[in-house]
Protein backbone atom coordinates (compact mmCIF):
# COMPACT_ATOMS: atom_id res chain seq x y z
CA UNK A 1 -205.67 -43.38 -11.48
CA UNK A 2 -206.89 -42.78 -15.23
CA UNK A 3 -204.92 -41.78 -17.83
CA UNK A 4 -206.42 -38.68 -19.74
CA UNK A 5 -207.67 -39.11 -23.09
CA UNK A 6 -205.19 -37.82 -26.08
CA UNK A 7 -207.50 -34.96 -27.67
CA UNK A 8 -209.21 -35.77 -30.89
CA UNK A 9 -207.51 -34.30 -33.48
CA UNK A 10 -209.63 -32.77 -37.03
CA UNK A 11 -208.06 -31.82 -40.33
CA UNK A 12 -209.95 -28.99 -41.94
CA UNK A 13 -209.37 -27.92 -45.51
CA UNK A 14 -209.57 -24.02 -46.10
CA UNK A 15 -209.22 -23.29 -42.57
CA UNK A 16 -207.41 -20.01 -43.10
CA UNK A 17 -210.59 -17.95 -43.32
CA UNK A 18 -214.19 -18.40 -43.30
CA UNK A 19 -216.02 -21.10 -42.52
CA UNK A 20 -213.16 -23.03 -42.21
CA UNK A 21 -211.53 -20.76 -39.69
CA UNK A 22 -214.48 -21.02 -37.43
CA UNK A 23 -214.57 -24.54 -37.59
CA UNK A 24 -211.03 -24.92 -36.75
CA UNK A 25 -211.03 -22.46 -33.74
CA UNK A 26 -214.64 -23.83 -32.50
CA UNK A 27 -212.73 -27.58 -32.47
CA UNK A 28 -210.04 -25.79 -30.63
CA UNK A 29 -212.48 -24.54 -27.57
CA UNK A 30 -213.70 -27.85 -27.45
CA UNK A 31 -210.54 -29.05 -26.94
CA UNK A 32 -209.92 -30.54 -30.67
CA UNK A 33 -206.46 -30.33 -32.39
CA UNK A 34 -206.37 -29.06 -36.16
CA UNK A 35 -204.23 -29.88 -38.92
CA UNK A 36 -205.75 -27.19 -41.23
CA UNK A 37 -204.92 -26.23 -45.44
CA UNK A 38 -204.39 -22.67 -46.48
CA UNK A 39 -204.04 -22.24 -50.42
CA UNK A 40 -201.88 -19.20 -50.74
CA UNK A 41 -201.83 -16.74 -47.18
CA UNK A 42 -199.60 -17.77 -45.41
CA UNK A 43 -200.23 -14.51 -43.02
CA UNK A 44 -203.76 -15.55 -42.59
CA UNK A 45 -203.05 -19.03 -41.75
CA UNK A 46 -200.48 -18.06 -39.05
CA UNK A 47 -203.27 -15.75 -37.41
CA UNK A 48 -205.40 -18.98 -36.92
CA UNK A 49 -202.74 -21.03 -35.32
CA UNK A 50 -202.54 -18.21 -32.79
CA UNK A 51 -205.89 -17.80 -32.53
CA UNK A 52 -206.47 -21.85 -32.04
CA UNK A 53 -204.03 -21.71 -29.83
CA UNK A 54 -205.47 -19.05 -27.20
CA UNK A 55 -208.91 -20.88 -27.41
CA UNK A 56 -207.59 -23.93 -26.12
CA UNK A 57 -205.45 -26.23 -28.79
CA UNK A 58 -202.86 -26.64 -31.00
CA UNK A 59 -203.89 -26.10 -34.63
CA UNK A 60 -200.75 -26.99 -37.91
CA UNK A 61 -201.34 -24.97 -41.03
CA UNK A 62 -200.45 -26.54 -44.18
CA UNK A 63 -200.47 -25.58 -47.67
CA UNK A 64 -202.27 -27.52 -50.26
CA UNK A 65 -204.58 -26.32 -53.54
CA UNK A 66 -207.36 -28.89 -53.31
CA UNK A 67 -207.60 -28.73 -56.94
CA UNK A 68 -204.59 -30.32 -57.62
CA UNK A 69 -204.67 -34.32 -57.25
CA UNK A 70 -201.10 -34.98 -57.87
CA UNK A 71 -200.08 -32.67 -55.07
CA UNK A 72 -201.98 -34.97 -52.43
CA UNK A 73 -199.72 -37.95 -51.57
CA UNK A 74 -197.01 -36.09 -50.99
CA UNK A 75 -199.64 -33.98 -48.83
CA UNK A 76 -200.87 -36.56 -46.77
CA UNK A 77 -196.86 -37.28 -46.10
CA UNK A 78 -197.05 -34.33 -44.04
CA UNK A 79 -200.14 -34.66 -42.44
CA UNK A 80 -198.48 -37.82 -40.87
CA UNK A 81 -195.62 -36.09 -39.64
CA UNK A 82 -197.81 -32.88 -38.48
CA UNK A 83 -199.83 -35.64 -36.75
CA UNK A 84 -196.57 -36.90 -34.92
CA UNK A 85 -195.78 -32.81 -34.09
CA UNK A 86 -199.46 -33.18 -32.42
CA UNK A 87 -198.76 -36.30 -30.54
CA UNK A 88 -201.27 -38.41 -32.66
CA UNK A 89 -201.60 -41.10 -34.51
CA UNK A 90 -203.78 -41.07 -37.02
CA UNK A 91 -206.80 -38.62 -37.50
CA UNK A 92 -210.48 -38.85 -35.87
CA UNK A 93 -212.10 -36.03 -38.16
CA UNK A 94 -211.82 -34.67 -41.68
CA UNK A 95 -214.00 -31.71 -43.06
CA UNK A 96 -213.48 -31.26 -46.07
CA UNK A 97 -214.25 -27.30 -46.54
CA UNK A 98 -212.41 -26.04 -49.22
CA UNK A 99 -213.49 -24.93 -52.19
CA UNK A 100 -214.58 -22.02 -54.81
CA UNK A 101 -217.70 -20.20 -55.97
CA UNK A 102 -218.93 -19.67 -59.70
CA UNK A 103 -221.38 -17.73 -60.84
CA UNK A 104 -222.39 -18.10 -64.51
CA UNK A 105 -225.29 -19.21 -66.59
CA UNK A 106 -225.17 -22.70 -67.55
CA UNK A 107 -225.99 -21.50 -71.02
CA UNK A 108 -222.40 -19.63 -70.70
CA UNK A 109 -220.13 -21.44 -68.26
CA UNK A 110 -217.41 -22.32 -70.61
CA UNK A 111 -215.31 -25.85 -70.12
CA UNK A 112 -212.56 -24.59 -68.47
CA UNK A 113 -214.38 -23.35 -65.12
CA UNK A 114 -216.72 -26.36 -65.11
CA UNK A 115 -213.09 -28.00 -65.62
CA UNK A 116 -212.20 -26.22 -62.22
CA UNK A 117 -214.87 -26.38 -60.73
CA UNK A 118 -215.01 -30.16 -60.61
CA UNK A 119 -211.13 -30.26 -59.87
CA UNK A 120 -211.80 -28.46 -56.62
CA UNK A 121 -215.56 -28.98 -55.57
CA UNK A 122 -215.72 -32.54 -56.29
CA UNK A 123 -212.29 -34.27 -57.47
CA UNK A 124 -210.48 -32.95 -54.80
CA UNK A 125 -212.50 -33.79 -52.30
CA UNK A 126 -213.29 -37.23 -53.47
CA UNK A 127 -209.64 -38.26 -53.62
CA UNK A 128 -208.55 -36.74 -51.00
CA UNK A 129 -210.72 -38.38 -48.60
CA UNK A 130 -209.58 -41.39 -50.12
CA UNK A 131 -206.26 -41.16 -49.93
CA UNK A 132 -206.81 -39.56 -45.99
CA UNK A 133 -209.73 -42.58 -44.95
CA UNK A 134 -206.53 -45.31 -44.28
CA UNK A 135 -205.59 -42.42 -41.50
CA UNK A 136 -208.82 -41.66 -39.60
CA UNK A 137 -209.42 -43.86 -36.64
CA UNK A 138 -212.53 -46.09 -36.47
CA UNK A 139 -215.43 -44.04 -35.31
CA UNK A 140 -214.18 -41.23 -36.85
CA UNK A 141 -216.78 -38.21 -38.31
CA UNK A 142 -216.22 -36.85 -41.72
CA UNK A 143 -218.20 -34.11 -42.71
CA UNK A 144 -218.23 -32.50 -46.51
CA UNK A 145 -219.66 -29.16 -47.27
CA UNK A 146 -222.34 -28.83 -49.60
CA UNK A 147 -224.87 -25.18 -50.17
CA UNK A 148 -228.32 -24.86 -49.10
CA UNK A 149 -228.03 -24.19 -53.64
CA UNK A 150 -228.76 -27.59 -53.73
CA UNK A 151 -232.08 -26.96 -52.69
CA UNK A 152 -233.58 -23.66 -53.90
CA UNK A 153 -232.10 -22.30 -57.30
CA UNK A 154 -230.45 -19.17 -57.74
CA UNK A 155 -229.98 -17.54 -61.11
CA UNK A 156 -226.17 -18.35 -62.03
CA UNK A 157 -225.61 -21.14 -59.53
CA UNK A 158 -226.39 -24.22 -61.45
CA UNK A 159 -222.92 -25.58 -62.66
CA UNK A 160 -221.82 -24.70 -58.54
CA UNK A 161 -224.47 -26.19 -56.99
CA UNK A 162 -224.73 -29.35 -59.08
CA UNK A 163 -221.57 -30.29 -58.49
CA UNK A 164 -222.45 -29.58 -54.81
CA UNK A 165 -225.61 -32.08 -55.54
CA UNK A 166 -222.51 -34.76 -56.28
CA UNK A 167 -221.02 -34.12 -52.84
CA UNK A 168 -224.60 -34.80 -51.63
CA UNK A 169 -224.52 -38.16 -52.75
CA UNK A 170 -221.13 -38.92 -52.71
CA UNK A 171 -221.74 -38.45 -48.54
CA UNK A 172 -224.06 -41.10 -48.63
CA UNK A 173 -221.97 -43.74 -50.58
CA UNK A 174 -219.11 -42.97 -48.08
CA UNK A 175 -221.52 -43.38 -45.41
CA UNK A 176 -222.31 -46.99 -46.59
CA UNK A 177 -219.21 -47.80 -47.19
CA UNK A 178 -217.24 -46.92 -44.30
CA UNK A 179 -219.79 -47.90 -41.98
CA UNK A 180 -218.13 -50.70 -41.15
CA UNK A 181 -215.64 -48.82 -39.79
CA UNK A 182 -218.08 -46.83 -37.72
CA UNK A 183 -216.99 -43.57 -39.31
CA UNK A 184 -219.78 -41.68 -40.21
CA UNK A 185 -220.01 -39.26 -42.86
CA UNK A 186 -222.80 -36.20 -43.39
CA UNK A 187 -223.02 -32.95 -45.61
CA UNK A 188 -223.42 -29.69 -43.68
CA UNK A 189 -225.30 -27.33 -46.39
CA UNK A 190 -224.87 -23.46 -45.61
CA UNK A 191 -227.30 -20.92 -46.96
CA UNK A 192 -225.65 -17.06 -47.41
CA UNK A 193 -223.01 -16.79 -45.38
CA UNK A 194 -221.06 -13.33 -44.67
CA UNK A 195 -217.47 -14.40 -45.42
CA UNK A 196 -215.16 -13.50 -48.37
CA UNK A 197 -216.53 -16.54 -50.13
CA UNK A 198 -217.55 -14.97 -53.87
CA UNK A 199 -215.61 -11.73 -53.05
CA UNK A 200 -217.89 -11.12 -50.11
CA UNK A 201 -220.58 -10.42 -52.12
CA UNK A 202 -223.27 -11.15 -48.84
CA UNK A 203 -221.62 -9.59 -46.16
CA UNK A 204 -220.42 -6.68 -48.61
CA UNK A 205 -223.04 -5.62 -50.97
CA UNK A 206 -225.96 -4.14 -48.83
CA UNK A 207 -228.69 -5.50 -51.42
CA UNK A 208 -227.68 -8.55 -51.28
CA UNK A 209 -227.49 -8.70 -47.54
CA UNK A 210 -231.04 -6.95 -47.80
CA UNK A 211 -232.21 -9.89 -50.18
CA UNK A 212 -231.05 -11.87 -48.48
CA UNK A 213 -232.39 -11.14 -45.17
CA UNK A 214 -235.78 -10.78 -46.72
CA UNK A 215 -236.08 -14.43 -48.16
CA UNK A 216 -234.62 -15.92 -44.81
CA UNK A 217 -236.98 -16.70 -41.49
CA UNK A 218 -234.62 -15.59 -39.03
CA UNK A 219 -233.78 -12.42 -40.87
CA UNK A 220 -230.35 -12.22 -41.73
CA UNK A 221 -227.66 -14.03 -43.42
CA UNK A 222 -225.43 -16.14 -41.88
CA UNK A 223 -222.12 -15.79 -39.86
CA UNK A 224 -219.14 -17.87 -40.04
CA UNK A 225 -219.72 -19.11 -36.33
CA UNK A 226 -223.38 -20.20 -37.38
CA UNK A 227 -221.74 -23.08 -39.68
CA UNK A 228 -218.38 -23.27 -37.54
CA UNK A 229 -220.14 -24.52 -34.04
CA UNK A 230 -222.59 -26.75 -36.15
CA UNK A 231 -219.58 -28.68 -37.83
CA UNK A 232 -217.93 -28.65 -34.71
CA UNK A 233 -221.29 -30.32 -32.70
CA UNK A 234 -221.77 -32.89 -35.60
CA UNK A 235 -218.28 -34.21 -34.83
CA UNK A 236 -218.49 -34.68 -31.29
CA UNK A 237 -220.08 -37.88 -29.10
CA UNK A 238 -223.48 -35.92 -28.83
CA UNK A 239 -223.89 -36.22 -32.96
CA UNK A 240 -222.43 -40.17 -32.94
CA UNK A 241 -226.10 -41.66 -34.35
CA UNK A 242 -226.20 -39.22 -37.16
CA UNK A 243 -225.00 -40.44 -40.33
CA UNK A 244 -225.90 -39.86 -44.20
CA UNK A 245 -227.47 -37.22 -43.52
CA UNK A 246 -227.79 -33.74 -45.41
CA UNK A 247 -228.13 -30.80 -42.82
CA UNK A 248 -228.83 -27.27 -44.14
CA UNK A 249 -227.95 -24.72 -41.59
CA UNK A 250 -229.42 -21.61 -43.67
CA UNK A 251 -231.78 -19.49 -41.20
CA UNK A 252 -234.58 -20.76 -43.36
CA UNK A 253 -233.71 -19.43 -46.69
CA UNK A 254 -236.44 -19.74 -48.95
CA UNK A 255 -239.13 -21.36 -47.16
């Protein structure tokens, strides 16, 4: 007789909402546990562990503000004992998600947002992968998320989607590196995306869901789901040769 497999278990940042949400509940119809951050609802978070829960697995919300490095080994003391709640070990995936928007000339972004910006959209995430790699299993997936910004400009973007170019490259390096390990790392880049991400300014402002719509192939802007199920596919066995890799997931924006 076999004994069944322990399900994988994924820690997504900024799962309360979002992209991050749909990642989180498309691991959990799959099958995947989720340890998952929230920065400050609560409420919100609580919805997704329910939600998790009735498509098919446990999900554990935790609070953490990505921005703040000191915060994070006292973090990833809880993500061990969330991972005992879970009945596992050690982690097989980490996206790391969260993270804010910024729109301002580079002529007039002052030093305190590029200051934040880098705290959250590139500091955070390069230290907290760090101090999370010791408890992924071998073979693991990680998957950071860049912006389809990184390729096509948009006026107001640059200081955002530079650091977003960082992340780009930073996926490769961890790529290398952990290879040896067998964990493989890619960036998922979304194009406009109908969430509350920059006060949902695409889902919210018809003209820019009209613009939108008109500079993309398929016609409209994104949904959450539309970057959830991809993230989700990237970490299973199917996506197990794909490393390194950038892979926008915009509708053709801008072609």
């Amino acid at each position: 007789m076999t004994t069944p497999s322990h399900p994988k278990t994924a820690l997504v940042t900024g799962g309360s909402r979002g992209l991050g949400r749909s990642t989180v509940l498309a691991l959990a119809s799959r099958g995947v546990q989720s340890i998952f951050t929230y920065n400050s609802s609560k409420d919100e978070a609580d919805k997704v562990v329910e939600a998790a829960r009735q498509a098919g697995a446990a999900a554990i919300a935790l609070q953490l503000d990505t921005g703040k490095i000191g915060t994070f080994a006292d973090f990833v003391n809880r993500v061990t004992m969330a991972l005992t709640d879970l009945g596992a070990e050690r982690l097989d995936f980490l996206v790391n998600n969260a993270g804010i928007s910024h729109h301002n000339s580079i002529e007039h972004t002052t030093e305190a947002e590029l200051d934040l910006l880098y705290d959250v959209n590139f500091k955070g995430v390069f230290f907290l992968t760090q101090q999370l790699v010791p408890h992924i299993n071998d073979g693991g997936r990680i998957i950071n998320i860049s912006t389809g910004l990184t390729r096509f400009c948009v006026p107001e973007s640059g200081p955002y989607a530079a650091l977003k170019g960082a992340i780009e490259v930073l996926t490769r390096y961890q790529a290398k590196e952990l290879g040896p390990r067998r964990i493989t790392v890619n960036a998922v880049a979304p194009g406009a995306i109908q969430t509350d991400f920059s006060g949902g300014t695409v889902r919210d402002n018809p003209d820019v869901n009209k613009f939108v719509s008109s500079v993309t192939a398929l016609g409209r802007p994104g949904l959450p789901d539309d970057i959830g199920h991809l993230v989700a596919s990237l970490l299973s066995e199917d996506s197990r040769w794909v490393n390194a890799q950038r892979i926008e997931a915009s509708g053709g924006m801008f072609l």
